[in-house]
PDB file of N, CA and C in Angstrom:
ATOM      1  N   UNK A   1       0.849  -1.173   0.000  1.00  0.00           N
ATOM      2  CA  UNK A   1       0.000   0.000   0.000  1.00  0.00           C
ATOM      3  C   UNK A   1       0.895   1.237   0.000  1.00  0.00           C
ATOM      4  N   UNK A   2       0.518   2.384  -0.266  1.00  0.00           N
ATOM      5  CA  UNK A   2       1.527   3.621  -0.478  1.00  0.00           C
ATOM      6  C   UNK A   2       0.304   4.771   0.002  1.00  0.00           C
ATOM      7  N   UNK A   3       0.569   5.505   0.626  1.00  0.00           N
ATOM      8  CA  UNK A   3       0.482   6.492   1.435  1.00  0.00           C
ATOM      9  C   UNK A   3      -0.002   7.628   0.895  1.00  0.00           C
ATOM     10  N   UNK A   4      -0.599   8.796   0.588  1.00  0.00           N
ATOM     11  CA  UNK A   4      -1.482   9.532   0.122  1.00  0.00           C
ATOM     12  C   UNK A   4      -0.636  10.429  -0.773  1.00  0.00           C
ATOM     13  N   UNK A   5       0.472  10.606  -0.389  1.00  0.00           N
ATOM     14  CA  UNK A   5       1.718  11.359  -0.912  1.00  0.00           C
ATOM     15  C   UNK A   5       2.155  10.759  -2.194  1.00  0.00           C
ATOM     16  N   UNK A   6       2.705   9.637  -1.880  1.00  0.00           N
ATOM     17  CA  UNK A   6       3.237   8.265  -3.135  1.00  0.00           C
ATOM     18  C   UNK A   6       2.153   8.468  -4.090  1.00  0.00           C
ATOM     19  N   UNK A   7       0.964   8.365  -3.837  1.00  0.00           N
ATOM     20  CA  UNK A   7      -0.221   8.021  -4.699  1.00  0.00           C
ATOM     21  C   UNK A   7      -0.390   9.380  -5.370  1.00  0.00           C
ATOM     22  N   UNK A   8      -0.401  10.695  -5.021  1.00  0.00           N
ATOM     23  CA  UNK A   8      -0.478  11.850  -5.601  1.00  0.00           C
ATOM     24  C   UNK A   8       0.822  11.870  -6.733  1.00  0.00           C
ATOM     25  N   UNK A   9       1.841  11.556  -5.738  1.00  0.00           N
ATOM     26  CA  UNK A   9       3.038  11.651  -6.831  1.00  0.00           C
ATOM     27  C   UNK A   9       2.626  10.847  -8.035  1.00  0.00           C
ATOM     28  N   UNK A  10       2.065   9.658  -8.087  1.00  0.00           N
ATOM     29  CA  UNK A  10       1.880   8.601  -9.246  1.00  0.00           C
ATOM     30  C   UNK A  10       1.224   9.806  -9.595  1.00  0.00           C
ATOM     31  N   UNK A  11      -0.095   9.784  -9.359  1.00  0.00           N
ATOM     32  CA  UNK A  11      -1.162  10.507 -10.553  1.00  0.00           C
ATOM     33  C   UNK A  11      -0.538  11.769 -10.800  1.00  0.00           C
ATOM     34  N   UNK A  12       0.485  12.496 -10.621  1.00  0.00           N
ATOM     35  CA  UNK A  12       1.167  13.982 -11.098  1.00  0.00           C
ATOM     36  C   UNK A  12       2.266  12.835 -12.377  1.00  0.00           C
ATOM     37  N   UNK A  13       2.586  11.938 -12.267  1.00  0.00           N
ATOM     38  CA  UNK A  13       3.440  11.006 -13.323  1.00  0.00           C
ATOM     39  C   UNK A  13       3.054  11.296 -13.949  1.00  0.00           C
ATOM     40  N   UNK A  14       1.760  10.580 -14.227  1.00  0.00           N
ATOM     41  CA  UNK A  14       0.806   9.698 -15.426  1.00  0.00           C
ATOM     42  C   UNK A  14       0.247  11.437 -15.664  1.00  0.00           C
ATOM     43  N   UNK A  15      -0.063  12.222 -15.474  1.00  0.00           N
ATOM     44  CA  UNK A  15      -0.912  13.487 -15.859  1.00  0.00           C
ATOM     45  C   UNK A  15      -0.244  14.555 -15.885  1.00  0.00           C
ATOM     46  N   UNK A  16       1.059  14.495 -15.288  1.00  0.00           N
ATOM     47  CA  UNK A  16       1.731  16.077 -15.610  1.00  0.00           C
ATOM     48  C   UNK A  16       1.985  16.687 -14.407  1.00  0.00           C
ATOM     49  N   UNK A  17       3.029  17.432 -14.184  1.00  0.00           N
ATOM     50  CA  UNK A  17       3.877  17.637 -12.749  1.00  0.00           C
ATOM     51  C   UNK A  17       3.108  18.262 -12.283  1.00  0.00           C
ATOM     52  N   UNK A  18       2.643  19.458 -13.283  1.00  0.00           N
ATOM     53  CA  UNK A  18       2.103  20.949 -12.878  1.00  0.00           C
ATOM     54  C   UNK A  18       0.274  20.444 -12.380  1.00  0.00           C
ATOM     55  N   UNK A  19       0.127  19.489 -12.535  1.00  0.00           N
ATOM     56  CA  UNK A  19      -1.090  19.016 -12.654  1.00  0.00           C
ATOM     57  C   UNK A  19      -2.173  19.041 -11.140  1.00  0.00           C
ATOM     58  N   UNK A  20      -1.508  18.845 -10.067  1.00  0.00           N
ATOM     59  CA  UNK A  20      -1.394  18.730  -8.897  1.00  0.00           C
ATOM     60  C   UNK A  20       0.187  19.510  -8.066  1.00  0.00           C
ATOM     61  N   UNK A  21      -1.263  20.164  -6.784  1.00  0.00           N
ATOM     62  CA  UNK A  21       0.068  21.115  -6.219  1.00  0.00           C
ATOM     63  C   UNK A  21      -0.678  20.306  -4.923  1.00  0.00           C
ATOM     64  N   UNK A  22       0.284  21.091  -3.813  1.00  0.00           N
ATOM     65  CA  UNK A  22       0.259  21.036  -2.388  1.00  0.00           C
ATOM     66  C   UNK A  22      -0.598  19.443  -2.004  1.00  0.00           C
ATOM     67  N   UNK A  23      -1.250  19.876  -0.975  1.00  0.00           N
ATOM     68  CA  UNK A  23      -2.350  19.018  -0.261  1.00  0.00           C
ATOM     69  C   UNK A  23      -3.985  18.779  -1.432  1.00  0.00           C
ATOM     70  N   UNK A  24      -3.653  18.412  -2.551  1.00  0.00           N
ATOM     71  CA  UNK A  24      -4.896  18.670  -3.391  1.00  0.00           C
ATOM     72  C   UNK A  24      -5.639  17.540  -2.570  1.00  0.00           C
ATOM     73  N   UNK A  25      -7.179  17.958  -3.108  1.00  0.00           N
ATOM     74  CA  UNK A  25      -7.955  17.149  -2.227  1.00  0.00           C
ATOM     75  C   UNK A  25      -8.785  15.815  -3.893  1.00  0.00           C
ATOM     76  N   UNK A  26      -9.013  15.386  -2.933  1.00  0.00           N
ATOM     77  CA  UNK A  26      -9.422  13.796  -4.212  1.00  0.00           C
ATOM     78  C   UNK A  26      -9.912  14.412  -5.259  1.00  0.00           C
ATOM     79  N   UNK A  27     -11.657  15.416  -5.259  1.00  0.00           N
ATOM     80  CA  UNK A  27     -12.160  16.080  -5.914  1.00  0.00           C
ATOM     81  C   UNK A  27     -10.839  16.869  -6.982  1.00  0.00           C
ATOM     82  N   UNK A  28     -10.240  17.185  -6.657  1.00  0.00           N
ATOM     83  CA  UNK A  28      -9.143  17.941  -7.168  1.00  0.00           C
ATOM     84  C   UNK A  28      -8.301  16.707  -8.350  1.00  0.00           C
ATOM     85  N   UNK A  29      -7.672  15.259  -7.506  1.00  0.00           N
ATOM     86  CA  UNK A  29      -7.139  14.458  -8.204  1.00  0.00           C
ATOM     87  C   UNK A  29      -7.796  13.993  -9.588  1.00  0.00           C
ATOM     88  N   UNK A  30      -9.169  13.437  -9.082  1.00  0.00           N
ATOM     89  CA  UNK A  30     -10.556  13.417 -10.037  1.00  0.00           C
ATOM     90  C   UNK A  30     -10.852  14.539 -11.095  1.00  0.00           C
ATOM     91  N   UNK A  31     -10.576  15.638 -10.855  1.00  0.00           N
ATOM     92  CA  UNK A  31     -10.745  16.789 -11.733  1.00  0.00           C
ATOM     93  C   UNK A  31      -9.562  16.731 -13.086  1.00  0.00           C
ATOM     94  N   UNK A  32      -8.324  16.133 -12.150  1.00  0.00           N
ATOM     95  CA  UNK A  32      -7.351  16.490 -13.000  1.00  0.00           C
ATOM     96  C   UNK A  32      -7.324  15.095 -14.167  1.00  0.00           C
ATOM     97  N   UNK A  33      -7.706  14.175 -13.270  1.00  0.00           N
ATOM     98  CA  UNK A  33      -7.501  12.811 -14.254  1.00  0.00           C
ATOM     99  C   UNK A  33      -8.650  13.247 -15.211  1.00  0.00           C
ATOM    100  N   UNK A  34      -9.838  13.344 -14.724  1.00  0.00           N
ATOM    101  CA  UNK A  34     -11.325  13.719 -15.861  1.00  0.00           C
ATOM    102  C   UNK A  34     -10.585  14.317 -16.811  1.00  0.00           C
ATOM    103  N   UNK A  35      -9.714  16.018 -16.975  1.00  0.00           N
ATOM    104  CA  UNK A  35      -9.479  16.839 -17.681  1.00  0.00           C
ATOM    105  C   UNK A  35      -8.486  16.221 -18.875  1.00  0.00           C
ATOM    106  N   UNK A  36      -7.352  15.315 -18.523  1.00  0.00           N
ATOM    107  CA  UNK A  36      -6.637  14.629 -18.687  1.00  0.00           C
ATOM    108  C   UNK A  36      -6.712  13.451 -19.927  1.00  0.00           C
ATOM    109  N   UNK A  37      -8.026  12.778 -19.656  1.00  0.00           N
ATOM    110  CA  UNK A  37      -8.494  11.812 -20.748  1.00  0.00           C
ATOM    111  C   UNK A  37      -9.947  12.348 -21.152  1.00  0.00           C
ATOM    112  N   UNK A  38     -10.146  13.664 -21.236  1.00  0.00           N
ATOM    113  CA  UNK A  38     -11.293  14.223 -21.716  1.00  0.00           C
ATOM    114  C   UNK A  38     -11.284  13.998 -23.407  1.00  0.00           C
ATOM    115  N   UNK A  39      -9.550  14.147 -23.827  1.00  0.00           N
ATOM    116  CA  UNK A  39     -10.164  13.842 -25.448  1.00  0.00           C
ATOM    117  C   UNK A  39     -10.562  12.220 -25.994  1.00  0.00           C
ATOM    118  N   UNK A  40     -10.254  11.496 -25.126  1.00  0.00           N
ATOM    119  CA  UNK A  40     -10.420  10.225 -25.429  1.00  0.00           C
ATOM    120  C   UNK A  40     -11.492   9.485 -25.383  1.00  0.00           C
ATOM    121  N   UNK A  41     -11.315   8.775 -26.752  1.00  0.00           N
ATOM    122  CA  UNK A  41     -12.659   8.661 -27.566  1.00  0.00           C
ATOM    123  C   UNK A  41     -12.962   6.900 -27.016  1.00  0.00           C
ATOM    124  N   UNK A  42     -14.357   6.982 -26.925  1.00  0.00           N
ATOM    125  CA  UNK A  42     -14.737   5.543 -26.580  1.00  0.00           C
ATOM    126  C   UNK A  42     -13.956   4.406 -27.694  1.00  0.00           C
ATOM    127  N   UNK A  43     -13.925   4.502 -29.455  1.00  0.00           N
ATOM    128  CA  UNK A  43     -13.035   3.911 -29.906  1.00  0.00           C
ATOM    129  C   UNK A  43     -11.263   4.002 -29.269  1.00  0.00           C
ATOM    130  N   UNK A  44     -11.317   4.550 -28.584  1.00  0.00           N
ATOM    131  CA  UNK A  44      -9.462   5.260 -28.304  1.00  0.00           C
ATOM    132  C   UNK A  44      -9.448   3.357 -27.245  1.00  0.00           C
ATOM    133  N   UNK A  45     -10.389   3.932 -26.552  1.00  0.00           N
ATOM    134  CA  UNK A  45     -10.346   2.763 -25.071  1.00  0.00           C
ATOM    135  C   UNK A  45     -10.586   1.229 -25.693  1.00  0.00           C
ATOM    136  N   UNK A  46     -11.936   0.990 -26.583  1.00  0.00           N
ATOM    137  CA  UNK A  46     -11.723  -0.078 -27.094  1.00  0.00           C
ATOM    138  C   UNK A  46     -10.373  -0.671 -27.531  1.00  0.00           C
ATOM    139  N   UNK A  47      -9.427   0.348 -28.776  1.00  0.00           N
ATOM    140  CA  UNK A  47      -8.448  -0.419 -29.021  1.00  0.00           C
ATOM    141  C   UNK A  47      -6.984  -0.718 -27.937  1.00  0.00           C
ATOM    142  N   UNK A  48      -7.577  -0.458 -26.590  1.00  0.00           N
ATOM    143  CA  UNK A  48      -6.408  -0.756 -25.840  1.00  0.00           C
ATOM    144  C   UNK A  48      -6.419  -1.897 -26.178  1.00  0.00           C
ATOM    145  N   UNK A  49      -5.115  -3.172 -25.239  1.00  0.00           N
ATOM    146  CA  UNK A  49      -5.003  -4.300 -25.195  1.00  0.00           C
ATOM    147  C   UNK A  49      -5.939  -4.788 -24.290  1.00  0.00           C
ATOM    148  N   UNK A  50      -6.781  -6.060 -24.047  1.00  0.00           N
ATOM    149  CA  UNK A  50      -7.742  -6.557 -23.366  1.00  0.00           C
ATOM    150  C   UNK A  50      -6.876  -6.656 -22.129  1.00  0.00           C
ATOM    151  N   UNK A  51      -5.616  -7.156 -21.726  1.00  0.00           N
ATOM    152  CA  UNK A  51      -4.530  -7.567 -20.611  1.00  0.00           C
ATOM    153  C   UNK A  51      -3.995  -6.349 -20.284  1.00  0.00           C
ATOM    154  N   UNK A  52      -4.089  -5.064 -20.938  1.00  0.00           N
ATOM    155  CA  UNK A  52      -3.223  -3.892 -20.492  1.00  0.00           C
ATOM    156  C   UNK A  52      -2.839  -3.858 -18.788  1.00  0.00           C
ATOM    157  N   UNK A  53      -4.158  -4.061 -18.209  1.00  0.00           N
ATOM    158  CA  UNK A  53      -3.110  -4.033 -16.875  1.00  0.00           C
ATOM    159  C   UNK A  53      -3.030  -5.527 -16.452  1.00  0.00           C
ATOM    160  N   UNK A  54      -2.656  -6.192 -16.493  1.00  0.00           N
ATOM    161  CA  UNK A  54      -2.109  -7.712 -16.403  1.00  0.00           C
ATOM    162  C   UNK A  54      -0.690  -7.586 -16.839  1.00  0.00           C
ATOM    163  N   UNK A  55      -0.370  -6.631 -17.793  1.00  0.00           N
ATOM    164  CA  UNK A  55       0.680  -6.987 -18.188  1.00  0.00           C
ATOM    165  C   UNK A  55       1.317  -5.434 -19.384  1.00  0.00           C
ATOM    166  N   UNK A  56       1.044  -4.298 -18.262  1.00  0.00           N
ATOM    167  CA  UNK A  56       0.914  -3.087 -18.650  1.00  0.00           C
ATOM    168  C   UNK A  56       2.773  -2.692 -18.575  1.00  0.00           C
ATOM    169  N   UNK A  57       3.844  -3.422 -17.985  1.00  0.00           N
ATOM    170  CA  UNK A  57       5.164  -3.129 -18.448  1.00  0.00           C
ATOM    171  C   UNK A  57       5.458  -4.152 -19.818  1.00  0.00           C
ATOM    172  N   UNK A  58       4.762  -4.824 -19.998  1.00  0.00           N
ATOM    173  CA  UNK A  58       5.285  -5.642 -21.498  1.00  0.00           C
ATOM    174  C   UNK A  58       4.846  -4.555 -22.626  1.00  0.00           C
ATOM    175  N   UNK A  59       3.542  -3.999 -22.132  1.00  0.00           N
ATOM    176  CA  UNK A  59       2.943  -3.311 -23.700  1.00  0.00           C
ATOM    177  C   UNK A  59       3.638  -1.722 -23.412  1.00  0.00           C
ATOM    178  N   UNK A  60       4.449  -1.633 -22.605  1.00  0.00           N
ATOM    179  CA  UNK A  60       4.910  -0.314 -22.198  1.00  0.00           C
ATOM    180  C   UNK A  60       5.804  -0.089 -22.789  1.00  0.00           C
ATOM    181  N   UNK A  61       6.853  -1.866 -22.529  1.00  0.00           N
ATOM    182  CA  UNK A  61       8.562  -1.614 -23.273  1.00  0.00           C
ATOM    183  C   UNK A  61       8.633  -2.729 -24.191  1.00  0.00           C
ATOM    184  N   UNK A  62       7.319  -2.746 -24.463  1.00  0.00           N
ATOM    185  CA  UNK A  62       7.434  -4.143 -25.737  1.00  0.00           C
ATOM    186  C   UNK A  62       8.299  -5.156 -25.009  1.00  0.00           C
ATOM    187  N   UNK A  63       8.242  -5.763 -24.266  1.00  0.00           N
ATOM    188  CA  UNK A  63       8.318  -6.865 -23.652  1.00  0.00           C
ATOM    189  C   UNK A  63       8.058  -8.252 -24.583  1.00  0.00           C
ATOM    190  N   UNK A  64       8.449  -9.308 -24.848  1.00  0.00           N
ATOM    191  CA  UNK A  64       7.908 -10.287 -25.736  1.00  0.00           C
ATOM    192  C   UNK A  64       6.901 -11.123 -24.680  1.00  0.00           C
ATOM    193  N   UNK A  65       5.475 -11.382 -25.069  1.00  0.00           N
ATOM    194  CA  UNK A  65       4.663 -12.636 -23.835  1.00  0.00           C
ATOM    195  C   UNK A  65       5.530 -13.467 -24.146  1.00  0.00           C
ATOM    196  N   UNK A  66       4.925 -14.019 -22.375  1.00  0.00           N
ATOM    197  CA  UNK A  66       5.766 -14.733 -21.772  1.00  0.00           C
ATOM    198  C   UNK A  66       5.049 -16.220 -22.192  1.00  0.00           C
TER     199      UNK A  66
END
């Protein structure tokens, strides 16, 4: 488990440094992820991989299955 801090830091990763400041509050985290994948199109999500998170560092660094 990781701690409220760790977990902000992830979602400022995945969305952008400037994205999140200080003590943001969830509503705030939620705002930023919503804003974030706002252009993404219901076809966008279909063509992910069905396993993306099962196995989301293989399709990351092209990994060969195992």
């Amino acid at each position: 488990m990781t701690d409220p801090k760790e977990t902000a830091d992830g979602v400022r990763n995945i969305i952008g440094a400037n994205a999140l400041r200080g003590n943001a509050s969830n509503l705030a985290i939620e705002d930023a992820i919503d804003d974030a994948f706002k252009d993404v199109t219901a076809d966008d999500w279909i063509r992910l991989p069905a396993d993306l998170t099962d196995r989301l560092d293989d399709h990351l660094y092209g990994r060969d299955q195992a």
